[in-house]
C-alpha atoms as a PDB file:
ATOM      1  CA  UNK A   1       9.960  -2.095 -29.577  1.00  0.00           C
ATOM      2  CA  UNK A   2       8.824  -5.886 -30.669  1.00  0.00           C
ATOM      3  CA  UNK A   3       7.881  -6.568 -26.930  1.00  0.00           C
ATOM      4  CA  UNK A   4       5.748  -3.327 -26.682  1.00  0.00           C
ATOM      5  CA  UNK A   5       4.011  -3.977 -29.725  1.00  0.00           C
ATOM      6  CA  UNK A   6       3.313  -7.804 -28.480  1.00  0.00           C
ATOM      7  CA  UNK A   7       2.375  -6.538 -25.424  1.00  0.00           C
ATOM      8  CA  UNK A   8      -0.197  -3.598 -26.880  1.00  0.00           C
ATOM      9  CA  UNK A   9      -1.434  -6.324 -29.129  1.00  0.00           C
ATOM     10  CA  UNK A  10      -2.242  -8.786 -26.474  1.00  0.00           C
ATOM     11  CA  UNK A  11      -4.547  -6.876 -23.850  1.00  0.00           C
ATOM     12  CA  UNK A  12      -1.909  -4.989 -22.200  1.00  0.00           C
ATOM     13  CA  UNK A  13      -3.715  -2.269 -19.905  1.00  0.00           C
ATOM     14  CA  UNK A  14      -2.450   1.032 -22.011  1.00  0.00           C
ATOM     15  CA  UNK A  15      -4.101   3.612 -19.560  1.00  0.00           C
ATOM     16  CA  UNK A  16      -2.230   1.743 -16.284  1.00  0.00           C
ATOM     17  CA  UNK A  17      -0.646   3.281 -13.618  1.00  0.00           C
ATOM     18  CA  UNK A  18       2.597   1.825 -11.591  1.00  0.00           C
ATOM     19  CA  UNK A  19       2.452   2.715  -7.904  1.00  0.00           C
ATOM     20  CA  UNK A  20       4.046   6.149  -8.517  1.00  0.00           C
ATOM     21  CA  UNK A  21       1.184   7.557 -11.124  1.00  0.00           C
ATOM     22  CA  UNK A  22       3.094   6.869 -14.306  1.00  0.00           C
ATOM     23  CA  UNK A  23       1.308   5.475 -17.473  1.00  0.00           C
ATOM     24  CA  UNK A  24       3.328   4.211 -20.643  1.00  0.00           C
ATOM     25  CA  UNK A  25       3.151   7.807 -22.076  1.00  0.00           C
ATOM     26  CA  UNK A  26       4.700   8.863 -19.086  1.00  0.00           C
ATOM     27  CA  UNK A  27       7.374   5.939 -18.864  1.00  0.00           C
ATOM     28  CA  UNK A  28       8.026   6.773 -22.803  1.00  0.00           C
ATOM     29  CA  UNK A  29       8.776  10.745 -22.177  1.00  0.00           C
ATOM     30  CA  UNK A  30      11.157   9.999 -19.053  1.00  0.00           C
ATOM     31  CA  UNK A  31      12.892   7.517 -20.706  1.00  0.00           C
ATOM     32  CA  UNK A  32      13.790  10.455 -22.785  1.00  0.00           C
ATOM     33  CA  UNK A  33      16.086  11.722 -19.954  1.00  0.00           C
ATOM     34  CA  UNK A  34      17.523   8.121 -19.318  1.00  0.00           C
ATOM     35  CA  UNK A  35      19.199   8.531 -22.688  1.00  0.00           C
ATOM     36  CA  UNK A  36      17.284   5.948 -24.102  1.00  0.00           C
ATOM     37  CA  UNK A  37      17.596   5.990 -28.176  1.00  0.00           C
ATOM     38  CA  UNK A  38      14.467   5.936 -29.875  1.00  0.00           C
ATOM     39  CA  UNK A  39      12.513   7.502 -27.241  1.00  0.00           C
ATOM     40  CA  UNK A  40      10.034   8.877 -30.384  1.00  0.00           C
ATOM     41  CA  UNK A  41       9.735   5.867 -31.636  1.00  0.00           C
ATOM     42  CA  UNK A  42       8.537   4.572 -28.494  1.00  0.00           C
ATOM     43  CA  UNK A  43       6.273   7.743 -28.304  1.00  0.00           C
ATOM     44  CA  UNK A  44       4.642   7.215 -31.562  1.00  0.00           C
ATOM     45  CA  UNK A  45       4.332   3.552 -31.503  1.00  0.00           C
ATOM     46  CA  UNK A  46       1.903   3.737 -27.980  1.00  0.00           C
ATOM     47  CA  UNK A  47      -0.105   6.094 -29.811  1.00  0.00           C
ATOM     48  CA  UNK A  48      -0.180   4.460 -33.059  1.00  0.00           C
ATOM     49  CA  UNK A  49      -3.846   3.961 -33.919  1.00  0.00           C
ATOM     50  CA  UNK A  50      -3.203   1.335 -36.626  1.00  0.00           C
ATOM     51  CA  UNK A  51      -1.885  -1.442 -34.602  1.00  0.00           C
ATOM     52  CA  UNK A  52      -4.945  -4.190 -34.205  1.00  0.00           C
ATOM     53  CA  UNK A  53      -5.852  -4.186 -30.275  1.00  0.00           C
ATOM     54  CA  UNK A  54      -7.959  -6.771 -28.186  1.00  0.00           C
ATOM     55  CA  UNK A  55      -8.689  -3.833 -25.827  1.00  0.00           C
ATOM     56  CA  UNK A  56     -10.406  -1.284 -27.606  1.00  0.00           C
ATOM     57  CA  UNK A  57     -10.454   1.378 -24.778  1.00  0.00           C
ATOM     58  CA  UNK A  58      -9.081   4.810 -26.314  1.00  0.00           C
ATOM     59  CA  UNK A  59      -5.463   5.449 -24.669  1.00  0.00           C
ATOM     60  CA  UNK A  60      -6.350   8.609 -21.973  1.00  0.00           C
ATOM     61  CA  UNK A  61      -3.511  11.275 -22.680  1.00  0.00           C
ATOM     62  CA  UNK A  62      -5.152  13.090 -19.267  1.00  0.00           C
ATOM     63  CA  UNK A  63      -3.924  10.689 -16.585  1.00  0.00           C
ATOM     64  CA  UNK A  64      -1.908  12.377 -14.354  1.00  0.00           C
ATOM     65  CA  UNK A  65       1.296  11.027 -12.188  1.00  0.00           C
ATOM     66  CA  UNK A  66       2.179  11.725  -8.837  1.00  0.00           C
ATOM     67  CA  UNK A  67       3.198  15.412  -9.494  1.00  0.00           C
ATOM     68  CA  UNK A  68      -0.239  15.918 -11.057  1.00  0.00           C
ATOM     69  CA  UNK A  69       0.905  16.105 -14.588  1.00  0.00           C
ATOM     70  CA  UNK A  70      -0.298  14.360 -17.723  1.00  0.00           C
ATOM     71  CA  UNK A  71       2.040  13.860 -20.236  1.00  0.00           C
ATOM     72  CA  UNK A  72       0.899  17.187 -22.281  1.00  0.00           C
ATOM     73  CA  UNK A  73       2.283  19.047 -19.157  1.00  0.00           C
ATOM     74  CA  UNK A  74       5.139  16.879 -18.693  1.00  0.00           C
ATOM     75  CA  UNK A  75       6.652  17.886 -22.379  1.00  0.00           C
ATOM     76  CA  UNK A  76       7.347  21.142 -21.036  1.00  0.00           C
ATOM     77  CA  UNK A  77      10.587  20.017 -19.150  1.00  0.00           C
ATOM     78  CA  UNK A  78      11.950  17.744 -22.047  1.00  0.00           C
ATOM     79  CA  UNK A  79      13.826  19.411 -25.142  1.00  0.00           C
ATOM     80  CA  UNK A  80      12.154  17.551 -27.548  1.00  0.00           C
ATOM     81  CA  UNK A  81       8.934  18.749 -25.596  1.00  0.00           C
ATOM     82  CA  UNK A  82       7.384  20.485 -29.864  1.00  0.00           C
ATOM     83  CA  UNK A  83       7.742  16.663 -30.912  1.00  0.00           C
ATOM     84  CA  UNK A  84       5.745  14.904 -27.961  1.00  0.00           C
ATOM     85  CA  UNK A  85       3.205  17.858 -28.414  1.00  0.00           C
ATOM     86  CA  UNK A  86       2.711  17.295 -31.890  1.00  0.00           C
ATOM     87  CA  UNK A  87       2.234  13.684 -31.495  1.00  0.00           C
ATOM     88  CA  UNK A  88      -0.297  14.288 -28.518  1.00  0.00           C
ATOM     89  CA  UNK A  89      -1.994  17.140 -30.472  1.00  0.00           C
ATOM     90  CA  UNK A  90      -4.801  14.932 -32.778  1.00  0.00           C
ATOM     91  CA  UNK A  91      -5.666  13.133 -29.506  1.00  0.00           C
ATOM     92  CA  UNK A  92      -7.198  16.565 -27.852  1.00  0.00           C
ATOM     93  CA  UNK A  93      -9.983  15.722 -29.900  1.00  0.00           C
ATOM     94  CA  UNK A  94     -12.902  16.858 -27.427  1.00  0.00           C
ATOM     95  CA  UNK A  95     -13.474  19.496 -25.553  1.00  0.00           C
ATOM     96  CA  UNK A  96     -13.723  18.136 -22.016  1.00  0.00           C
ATOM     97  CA  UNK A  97      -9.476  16.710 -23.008  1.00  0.00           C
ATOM     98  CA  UNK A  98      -8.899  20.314 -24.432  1.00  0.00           C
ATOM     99  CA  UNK A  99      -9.590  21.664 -21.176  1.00  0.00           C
ATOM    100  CA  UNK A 100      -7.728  19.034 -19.248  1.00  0.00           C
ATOM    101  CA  UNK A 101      -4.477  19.532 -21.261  1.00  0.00           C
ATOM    102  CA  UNK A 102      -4.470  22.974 -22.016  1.00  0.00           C
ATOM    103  CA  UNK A 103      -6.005  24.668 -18.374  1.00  0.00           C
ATOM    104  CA  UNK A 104      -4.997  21.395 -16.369  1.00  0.00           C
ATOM    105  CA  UNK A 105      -2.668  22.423 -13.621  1.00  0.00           C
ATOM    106  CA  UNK A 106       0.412  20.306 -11.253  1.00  0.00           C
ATOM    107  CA  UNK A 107      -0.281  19.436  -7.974  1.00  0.00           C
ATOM    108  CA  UNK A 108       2.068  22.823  -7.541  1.00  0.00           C
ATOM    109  CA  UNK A 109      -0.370  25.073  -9.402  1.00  0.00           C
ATOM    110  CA  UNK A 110       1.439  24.854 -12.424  1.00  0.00           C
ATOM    111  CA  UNK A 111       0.160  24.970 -15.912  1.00  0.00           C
ATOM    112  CA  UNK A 112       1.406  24.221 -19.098  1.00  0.00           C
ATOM    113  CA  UNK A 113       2.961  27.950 -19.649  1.00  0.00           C
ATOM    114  CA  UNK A 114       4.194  28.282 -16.363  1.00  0.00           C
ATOM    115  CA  UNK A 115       6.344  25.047 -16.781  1.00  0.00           C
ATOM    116  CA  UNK A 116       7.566  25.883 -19.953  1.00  0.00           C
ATOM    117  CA  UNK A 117       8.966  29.344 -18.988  1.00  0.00           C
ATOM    118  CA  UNK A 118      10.527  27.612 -15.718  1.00  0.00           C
ATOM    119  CA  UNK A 119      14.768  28.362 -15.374  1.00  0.00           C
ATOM    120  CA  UNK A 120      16.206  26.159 -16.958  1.00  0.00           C
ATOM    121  CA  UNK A 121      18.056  25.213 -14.200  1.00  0.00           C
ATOM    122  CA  UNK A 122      14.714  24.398 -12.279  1.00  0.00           C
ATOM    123  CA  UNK A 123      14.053  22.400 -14.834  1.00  0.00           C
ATOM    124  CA  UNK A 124      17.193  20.019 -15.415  1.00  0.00           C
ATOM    125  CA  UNK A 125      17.210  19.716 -10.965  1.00  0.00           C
ATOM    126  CA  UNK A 126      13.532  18.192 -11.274  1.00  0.00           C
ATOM    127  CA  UNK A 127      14.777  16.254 -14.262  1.00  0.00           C
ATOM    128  CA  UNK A 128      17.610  15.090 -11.928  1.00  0.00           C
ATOM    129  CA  UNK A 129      15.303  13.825  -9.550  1.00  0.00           C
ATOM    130  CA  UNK A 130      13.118  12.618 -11.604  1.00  0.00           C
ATOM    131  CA  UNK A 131      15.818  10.225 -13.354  1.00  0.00           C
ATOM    132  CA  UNK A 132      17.132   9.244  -9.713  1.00  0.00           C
ATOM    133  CA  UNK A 133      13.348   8.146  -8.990  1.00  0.00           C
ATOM    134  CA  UNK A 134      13.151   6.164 -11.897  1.00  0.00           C
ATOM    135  CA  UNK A 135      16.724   4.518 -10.907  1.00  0.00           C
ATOM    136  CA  UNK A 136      15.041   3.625  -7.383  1.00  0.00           C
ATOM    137  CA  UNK A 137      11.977   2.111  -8.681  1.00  0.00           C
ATOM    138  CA  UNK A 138      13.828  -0.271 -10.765  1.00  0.00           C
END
């Protein structure tokens, strides 16, 4: 968590992408499969407003990955999706990201209420390859 927070602090590109479409937010919610402890933590400290930044551009909770989903959408296939939501919630501040996270779709067509009612068996098989992704990428 130190090396985060040094790296936040010190002009560290918080709305950046790795080659498959994942920001930090995104990073910080699969790492929530990896059985990471302290995946929250990690949540809450990206967003944390109070910590002094060099950058000042406002983190962007509507950049999608390579399925199309921003990290709003992506909470629908973790457990401890309520949490992430309620920690993304005072960030939909405007209407233009209200739109984006609430009527935003996948690249599949899918929005927020369609993931969430997914099997759960559909769910923990993306999951699965989701985590095997992550493995590959390093």
């Amino acid at each position: 968590m130190y090396v985060v927070r040094a790296l936040i602090q010190n002009d560290t590109n918080r709305n950046g992408q790795n080659n498959e479409g994942d920001t930090i937010l995104h990073l910080a919610m699969k790492s929530y499969w990896c059985d990471r402890p302290n995946h929250l933590d990690l949540f809450k400290l990206l967003l944390d407003d109070s910590i002094p930044l060099t950058d000042e551009t406002p983190l962007r909770i509507t950049q999608k990955d390579r399925n199309g989903r921003h990290p709003y959408l992506l909470s629908a296939f973790v457990r401890d999706g309520a949490e992430y939501m309620k920690l993304l919630q005072p960030r939909v501040n405007d209407r233009e990201t209200a739109t984006a996270v609430l009527l935003g779709k996948d690249n599949y067509g899918n929005g927020f209420h369609a993931l969430v009612n997914r099997p759960y068996e559909e769910r923990l098989q993306w999951i699965d390859s989701e985590m095997q992704r992550l493995v590959d990428v390093g």
